[in-house]
C-alpha atoms as a PDB file:
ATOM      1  CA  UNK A   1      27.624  41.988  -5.321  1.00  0.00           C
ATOM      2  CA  UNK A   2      25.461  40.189  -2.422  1.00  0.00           C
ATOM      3  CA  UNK A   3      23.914  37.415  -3.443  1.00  0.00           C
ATOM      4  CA  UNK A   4      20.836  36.417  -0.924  1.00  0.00           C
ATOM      5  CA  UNK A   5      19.931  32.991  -0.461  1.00  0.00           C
ATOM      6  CA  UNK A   6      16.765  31.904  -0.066  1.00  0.00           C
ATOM      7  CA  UNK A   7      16.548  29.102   2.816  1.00  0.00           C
ATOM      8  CA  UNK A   8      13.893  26.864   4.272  1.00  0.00           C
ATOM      9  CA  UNK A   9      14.770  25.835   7.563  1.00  0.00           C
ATOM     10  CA  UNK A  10      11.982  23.136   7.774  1.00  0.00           C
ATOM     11  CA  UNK A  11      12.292  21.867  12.092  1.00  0.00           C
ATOM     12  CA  UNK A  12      10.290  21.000  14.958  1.00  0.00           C
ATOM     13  CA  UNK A  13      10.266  23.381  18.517  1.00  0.00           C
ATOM     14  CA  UNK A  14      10.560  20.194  20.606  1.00  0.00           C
ATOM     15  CA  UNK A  15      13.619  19.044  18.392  1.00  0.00           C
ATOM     16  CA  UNK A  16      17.464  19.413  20.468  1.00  0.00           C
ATOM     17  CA  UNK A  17      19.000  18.899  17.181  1.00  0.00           C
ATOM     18  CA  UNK A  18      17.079  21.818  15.230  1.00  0.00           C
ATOM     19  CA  UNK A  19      18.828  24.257  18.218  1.00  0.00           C
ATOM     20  CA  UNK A  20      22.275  22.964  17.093  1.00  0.00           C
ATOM     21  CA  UNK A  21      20.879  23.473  14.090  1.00  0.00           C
ATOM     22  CA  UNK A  22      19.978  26.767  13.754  1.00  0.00           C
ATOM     23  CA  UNK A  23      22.937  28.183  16.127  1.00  0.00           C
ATOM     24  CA  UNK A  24      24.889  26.858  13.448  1.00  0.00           C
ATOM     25  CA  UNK A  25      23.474  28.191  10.413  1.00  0.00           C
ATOM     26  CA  UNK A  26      23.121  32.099  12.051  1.00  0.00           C
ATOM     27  CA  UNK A  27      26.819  31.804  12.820  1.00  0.00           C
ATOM     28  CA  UNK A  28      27.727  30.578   9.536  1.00  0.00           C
ATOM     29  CA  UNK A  29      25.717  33.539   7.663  1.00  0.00           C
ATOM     30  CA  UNK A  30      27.175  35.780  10.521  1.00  0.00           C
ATOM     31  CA  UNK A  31      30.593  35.273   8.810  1.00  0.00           C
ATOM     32  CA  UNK A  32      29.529  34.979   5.454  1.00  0.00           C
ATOM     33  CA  UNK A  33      27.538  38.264   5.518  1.00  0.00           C
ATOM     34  CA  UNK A  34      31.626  39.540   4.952  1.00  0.00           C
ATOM     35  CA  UNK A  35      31.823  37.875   1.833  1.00  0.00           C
ATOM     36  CA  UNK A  36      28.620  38.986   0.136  1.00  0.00           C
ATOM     37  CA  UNK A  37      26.226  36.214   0.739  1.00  0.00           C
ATOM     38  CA  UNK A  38      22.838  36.551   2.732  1.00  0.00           C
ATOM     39  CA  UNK A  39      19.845  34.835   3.367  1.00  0.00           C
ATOM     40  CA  UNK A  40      16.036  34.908   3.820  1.00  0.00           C
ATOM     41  CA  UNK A  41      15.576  32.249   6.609  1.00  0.00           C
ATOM     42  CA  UNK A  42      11.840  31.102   6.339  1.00  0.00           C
ATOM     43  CA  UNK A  43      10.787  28.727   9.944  1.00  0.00           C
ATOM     44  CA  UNK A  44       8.701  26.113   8.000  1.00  0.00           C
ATOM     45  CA  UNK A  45       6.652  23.039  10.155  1.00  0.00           C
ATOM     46  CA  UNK A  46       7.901  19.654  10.947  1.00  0.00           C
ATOM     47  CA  UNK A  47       5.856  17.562  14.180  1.00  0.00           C
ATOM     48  CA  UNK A  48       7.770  14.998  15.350  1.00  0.00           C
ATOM     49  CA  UNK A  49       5.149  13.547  17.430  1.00  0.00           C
ATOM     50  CA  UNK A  50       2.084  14.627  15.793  1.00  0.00           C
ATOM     51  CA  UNK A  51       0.004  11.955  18.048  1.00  0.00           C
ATOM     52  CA  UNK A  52       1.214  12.912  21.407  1.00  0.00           C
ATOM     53  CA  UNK A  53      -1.828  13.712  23.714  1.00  0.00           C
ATOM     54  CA  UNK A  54      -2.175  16.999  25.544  1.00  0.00           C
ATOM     55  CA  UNK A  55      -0.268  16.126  28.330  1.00  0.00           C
ATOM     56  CA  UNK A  56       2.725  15.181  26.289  1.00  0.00           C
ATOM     57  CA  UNK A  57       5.180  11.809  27.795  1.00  0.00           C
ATOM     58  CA  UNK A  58       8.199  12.069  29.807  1.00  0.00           C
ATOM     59  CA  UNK A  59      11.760  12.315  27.848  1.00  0.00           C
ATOM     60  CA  UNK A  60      13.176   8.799  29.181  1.00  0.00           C
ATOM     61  CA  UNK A  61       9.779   7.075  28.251  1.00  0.00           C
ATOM     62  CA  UNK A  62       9.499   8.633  24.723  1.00  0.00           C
ATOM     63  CA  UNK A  63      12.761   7.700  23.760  1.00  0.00           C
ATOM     64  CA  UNK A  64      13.077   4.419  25.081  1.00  0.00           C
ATOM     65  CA  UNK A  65       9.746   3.850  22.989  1.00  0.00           C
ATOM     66  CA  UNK A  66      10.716   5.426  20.167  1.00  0.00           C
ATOM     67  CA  UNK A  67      14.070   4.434  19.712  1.00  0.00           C
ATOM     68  CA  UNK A  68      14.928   1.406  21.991  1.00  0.00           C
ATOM     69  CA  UNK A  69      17.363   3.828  24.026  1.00  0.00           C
ATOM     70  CA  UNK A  70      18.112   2.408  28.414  1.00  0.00           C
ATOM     71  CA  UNK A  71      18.095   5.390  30.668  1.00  0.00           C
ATOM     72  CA  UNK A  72      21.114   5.612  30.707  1.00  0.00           C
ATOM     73  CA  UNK A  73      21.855   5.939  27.090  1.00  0.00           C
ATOM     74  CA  UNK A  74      18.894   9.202  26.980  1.00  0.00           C
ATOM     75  CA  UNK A  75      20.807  11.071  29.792  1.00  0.00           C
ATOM     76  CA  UNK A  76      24.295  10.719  27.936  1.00  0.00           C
ATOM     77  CA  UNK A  77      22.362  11.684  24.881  1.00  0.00           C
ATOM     78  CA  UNK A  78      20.885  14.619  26.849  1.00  0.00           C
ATOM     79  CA  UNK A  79      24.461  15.349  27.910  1.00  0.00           C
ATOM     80  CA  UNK A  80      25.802  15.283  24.744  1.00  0.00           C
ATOM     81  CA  UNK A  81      23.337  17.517  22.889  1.00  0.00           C
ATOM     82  CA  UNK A  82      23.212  19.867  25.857  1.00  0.00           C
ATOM     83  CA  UNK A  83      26.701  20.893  25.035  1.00  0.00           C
ATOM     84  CA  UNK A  84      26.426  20.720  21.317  1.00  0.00           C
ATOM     85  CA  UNK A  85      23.798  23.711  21.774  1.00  0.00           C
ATOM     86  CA  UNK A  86      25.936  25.463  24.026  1.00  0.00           C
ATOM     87  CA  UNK A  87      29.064  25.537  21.675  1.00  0.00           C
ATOM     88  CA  UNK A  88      25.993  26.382  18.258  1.00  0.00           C
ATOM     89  CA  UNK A  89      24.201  29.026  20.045  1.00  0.00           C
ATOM     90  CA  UNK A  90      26.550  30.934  22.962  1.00  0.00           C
ATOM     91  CA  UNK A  91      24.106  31.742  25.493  1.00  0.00           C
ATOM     92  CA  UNK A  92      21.473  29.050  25.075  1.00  0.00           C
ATOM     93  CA  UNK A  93      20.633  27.408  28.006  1.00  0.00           C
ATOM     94  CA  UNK A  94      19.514  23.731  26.904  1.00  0.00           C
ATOM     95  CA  UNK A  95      18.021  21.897  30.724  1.00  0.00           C
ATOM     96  CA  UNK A  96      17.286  18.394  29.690  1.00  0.00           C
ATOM     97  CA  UNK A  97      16.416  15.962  32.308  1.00  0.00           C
ATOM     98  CA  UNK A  98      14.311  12.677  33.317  1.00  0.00           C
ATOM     99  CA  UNK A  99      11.544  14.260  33.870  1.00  0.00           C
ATOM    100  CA  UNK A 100      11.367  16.504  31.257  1.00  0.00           C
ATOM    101  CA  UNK A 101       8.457  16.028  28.753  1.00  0.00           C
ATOM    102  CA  UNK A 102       7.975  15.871  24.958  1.00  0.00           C
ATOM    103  CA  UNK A 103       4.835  18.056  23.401  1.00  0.00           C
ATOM    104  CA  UNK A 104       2.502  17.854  20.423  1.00  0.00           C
ATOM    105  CA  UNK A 105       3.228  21.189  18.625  1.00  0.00           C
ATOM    106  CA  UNK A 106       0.903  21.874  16.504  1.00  0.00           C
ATOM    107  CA  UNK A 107      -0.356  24.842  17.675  1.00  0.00           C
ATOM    108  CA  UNK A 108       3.284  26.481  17.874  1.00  0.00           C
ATOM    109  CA  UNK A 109       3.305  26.031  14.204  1.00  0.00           C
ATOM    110  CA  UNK A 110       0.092  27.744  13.752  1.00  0.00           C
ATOM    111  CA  UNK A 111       1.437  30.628  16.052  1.00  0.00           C
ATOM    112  CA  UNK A 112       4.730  30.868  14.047  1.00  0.00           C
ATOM    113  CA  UNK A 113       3.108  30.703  10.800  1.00  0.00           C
ATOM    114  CA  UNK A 114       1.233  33.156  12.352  1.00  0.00           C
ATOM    115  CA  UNK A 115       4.666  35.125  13.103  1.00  0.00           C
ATOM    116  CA  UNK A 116       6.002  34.914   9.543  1.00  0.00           C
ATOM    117  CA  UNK A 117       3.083  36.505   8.500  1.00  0.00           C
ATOM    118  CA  UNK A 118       4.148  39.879  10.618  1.00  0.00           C
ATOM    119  CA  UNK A 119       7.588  39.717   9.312  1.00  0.00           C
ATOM    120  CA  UNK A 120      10.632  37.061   8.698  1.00  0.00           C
ATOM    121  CA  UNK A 121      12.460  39.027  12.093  1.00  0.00           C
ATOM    122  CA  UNK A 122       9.183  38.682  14.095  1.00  0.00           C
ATOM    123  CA  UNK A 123       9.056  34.693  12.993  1.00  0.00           C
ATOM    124  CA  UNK A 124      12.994  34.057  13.912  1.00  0.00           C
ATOM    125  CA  UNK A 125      12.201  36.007  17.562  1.00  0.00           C
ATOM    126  CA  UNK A 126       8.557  33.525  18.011  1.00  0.00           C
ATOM    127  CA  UNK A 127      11.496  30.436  16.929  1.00  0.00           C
ATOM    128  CA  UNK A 128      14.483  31.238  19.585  1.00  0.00           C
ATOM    129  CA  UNK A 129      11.389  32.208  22.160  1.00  0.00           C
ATOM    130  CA  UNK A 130       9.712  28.822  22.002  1.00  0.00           C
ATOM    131  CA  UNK A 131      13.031  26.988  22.173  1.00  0.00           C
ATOM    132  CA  UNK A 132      13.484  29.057  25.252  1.00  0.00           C
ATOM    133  CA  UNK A 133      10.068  28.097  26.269  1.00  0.00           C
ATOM    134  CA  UNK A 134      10.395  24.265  26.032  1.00  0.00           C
ATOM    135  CA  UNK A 135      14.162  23.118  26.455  1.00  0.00           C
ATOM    136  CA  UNK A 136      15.022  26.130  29.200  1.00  0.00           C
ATOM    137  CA  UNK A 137      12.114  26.391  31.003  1.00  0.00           C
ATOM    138  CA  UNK A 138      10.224  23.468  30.673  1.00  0.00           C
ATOM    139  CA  UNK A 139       6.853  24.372  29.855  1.00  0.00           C
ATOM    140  CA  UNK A 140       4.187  23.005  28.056  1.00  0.00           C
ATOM    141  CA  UNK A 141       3.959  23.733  24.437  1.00  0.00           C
ATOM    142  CA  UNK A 142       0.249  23.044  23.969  1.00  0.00           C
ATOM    143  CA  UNK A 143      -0.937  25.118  26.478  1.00  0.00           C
ATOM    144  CA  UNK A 144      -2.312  28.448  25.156  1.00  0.00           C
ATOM    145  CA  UNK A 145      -1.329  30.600  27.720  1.00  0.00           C
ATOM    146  CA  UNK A 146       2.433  29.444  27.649  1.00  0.00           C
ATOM    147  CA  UNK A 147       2.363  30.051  23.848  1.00  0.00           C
ATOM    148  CA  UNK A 148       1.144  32.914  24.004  1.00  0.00           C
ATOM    149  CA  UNK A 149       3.208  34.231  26.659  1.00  0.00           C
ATOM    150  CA  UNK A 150       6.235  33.365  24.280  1.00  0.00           C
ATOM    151  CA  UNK A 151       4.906  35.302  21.605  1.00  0.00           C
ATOM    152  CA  UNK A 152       4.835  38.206  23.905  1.00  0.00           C
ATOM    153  CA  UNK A 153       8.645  37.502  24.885  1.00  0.00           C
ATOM    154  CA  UNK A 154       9.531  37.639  21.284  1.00  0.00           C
ATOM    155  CA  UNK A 155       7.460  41.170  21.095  1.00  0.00           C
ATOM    156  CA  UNK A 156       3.929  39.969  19.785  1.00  0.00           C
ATOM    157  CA  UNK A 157       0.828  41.604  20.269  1.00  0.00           C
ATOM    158  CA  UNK A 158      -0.267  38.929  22.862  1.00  0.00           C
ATOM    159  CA  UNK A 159      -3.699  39.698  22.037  1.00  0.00           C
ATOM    160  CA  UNK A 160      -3.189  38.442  18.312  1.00  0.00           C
ATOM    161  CA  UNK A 161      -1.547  35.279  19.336  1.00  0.00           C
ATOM    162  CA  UNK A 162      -4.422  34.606  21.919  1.00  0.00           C
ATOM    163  CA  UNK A 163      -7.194  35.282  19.314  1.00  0.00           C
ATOM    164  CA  UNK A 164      -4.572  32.671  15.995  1.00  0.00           C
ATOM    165  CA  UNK A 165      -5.128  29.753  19.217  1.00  0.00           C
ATOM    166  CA  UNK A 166      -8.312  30.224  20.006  1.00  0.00           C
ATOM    167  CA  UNK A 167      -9.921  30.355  16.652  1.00  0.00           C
ATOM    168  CA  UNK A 168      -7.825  27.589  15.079  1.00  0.00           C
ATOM    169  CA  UNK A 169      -6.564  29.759  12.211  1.00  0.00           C
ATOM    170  CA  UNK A 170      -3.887  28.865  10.253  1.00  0.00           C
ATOM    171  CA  UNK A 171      -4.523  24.928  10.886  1.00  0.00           C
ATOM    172  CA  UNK A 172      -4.816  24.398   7.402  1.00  0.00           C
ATOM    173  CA  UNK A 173      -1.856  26.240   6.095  1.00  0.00           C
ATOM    174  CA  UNK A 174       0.436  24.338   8.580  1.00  0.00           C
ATOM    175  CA  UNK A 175      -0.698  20.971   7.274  1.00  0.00           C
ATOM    176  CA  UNK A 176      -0.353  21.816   3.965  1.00  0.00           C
ATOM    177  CA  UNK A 177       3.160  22.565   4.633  1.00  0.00           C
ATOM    178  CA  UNK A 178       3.861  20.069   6.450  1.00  0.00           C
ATOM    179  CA  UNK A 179       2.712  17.549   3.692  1.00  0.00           C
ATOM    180  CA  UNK A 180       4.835  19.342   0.985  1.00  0.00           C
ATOM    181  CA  UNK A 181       7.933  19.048   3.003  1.00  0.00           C
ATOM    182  CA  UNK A 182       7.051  15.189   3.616  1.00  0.00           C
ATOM    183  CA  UNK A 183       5.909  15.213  -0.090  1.00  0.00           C
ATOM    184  CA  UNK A 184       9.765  16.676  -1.234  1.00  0.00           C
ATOM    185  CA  UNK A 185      10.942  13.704   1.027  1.00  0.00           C
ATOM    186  CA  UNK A 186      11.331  15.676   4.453  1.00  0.00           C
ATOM    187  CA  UNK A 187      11.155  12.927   6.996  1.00  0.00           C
ATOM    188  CA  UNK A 188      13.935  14.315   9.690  1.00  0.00           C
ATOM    189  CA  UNK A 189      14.768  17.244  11.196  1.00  0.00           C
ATOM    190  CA  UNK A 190      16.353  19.983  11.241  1.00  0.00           C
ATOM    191  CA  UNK A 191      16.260  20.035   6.790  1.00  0.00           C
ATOM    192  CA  UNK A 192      17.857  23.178   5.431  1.00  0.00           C
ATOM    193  CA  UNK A 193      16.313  23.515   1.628  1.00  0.00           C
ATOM    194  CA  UNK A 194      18.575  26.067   0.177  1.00  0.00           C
ATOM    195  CA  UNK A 195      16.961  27.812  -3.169  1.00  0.00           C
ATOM    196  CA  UNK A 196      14.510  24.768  -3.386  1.00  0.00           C
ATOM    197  CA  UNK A 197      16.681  22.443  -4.668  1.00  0.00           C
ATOM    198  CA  UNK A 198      19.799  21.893  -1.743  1.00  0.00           C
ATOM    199  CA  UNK A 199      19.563  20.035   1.303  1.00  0.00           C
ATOM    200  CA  UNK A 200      21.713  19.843   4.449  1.00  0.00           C
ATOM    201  CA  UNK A 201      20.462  17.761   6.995  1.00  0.00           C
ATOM    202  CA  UNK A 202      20.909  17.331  10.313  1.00  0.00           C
ATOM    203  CA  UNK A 203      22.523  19.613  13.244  1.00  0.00           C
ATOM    204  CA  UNK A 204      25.528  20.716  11.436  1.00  0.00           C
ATOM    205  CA  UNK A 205      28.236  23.071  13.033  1.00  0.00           C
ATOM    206  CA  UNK A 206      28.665  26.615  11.489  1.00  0.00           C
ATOM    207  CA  UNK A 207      31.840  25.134   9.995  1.00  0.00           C
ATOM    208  CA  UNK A 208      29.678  22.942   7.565  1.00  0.00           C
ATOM    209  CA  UNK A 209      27.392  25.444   6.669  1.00  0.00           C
ATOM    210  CA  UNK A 210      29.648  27.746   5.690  1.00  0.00           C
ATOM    211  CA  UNK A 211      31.284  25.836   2.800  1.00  0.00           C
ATOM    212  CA  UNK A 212      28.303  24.571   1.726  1.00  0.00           C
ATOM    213  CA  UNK A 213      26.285  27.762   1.744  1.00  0.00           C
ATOM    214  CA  UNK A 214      29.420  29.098  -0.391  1.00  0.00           C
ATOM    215  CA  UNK A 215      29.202  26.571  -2.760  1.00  0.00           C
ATOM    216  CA  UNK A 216      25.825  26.954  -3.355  1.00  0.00           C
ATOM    217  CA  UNK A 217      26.257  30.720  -3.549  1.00  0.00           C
ATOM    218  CA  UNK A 218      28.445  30.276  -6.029  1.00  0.00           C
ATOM    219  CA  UNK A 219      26.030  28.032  -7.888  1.00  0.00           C
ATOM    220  CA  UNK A 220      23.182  30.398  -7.221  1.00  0.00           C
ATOM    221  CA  UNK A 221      23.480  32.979  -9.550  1.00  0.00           C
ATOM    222  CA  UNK A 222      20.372  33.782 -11.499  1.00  0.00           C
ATOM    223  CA  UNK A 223      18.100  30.986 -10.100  1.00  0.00           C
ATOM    224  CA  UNK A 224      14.451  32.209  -9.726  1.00  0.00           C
ATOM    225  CA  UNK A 225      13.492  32.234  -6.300  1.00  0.00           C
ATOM    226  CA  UNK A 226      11.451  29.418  -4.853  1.00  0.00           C
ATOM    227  CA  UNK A 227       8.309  30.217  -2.929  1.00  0.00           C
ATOM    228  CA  UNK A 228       8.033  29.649   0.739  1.00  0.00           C
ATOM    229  CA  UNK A 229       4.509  28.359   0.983  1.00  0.00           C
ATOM    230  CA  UNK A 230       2.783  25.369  -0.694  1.00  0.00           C
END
């Protein structure tokens, strides 16, 4: 019998760690799919720099405000998570450098609430496509016409996304998520809440998902599903 999972993947788009992340959590349910267990992956919001002005601050500055890190210290940090994500998600191209920038992202959570909305598949294709977006190609999140470019790539009606940022909608839904992840003690990213009540933190390698996603399977039986909105 399959037993489906039901799994909050609560990140941010600007976050390295949340690509490890999720590259390593697909491959794990890739190979557990063979042993009956499946999951409903819901994209749920986390801003990391919620105060960040439109025009965002350079990598090597942000860090070294944030937390203390030299120079050189960011670009073997860059380094290091640049081939993390390569070995989580095959394929991913991950181009950190000095002058890369960190975003506010508030409006790509509105636009992948928006997603989720449309469908779960449409909300994972929005996720991967603003990853793209910011770590591969180096564009700015808060501008309208990048995000809605992205939600074109991940086969959006452009016209939709356009009309969710210019009209603001969904603002309140986001926040209200955002304080009941903070309110279930959510303070770091990526979180994986499995049926509500499990938590694996952190960008883990498929290895680690997989025996805990079986244990939990295991536990799992017969557990009403948890909602995936506040």
């Amino acid at each position: 019998m399959t037993k489906t999972l039901h799994i909050d993947f609560v990140s941010d788009v600007v976050c390295p760690w949340c690509v490890v992340g999720l590259g390593g959590l697909e491959a794990a349910l890739a190979t557990l799919k063979a042993e009956g267990i499946e999951a409903e992956v819901h994209f749920q919001p986390f801003e990391l720099n919620p105060g960040l002005p439109a025009e965002g601050e350079n990598i090597v500055d942000h860090i070294g405000r944030k937390y203390g890190s030299t120079p050189e210290q960011s670009a073997a940090n860059r380094a290091m998570i640049t081939e993390r994500a390569a070995e989580a998600w095959p394929g991913f191209e991950m181009r950190m450098g000095a002058d890369s920038r960190i975003w506010n992202t508030f409006d790509a959570h509105r636009l992948l609430h928006w997603a989720g909305t449309v469908g779960a598949g449409e909300q994972r294709a929005l996720k991967a496509a603003l990853f793209h977006t910011h770590f591969t190609e180096g564009k700015a999140l808060p501008d309208a016409v990048v995000l809605a470019d992205a939600a074109a790539a991940a086969g959006l009606d452009r016209d939709k996304a356009v009309e969710v940022l210019a009209d603001d909608l969904y603002a309140a839904e986001v926040r209200a998520a955002e304080d009941l992840w903070r309110s279930r003690g959510i303070n770091a990213v990526p979180a994986v809440v499995v049926e509500g009540k499990w938590l694996i933190s952190g960008g883990q390698s498929a290895a680690v998902f997989e025996e805990a996603l079986r244990k939990m399977a295991a536990e799992a039986v017969d557990l009403p599903k948890p909602g995936s909105r506040p």
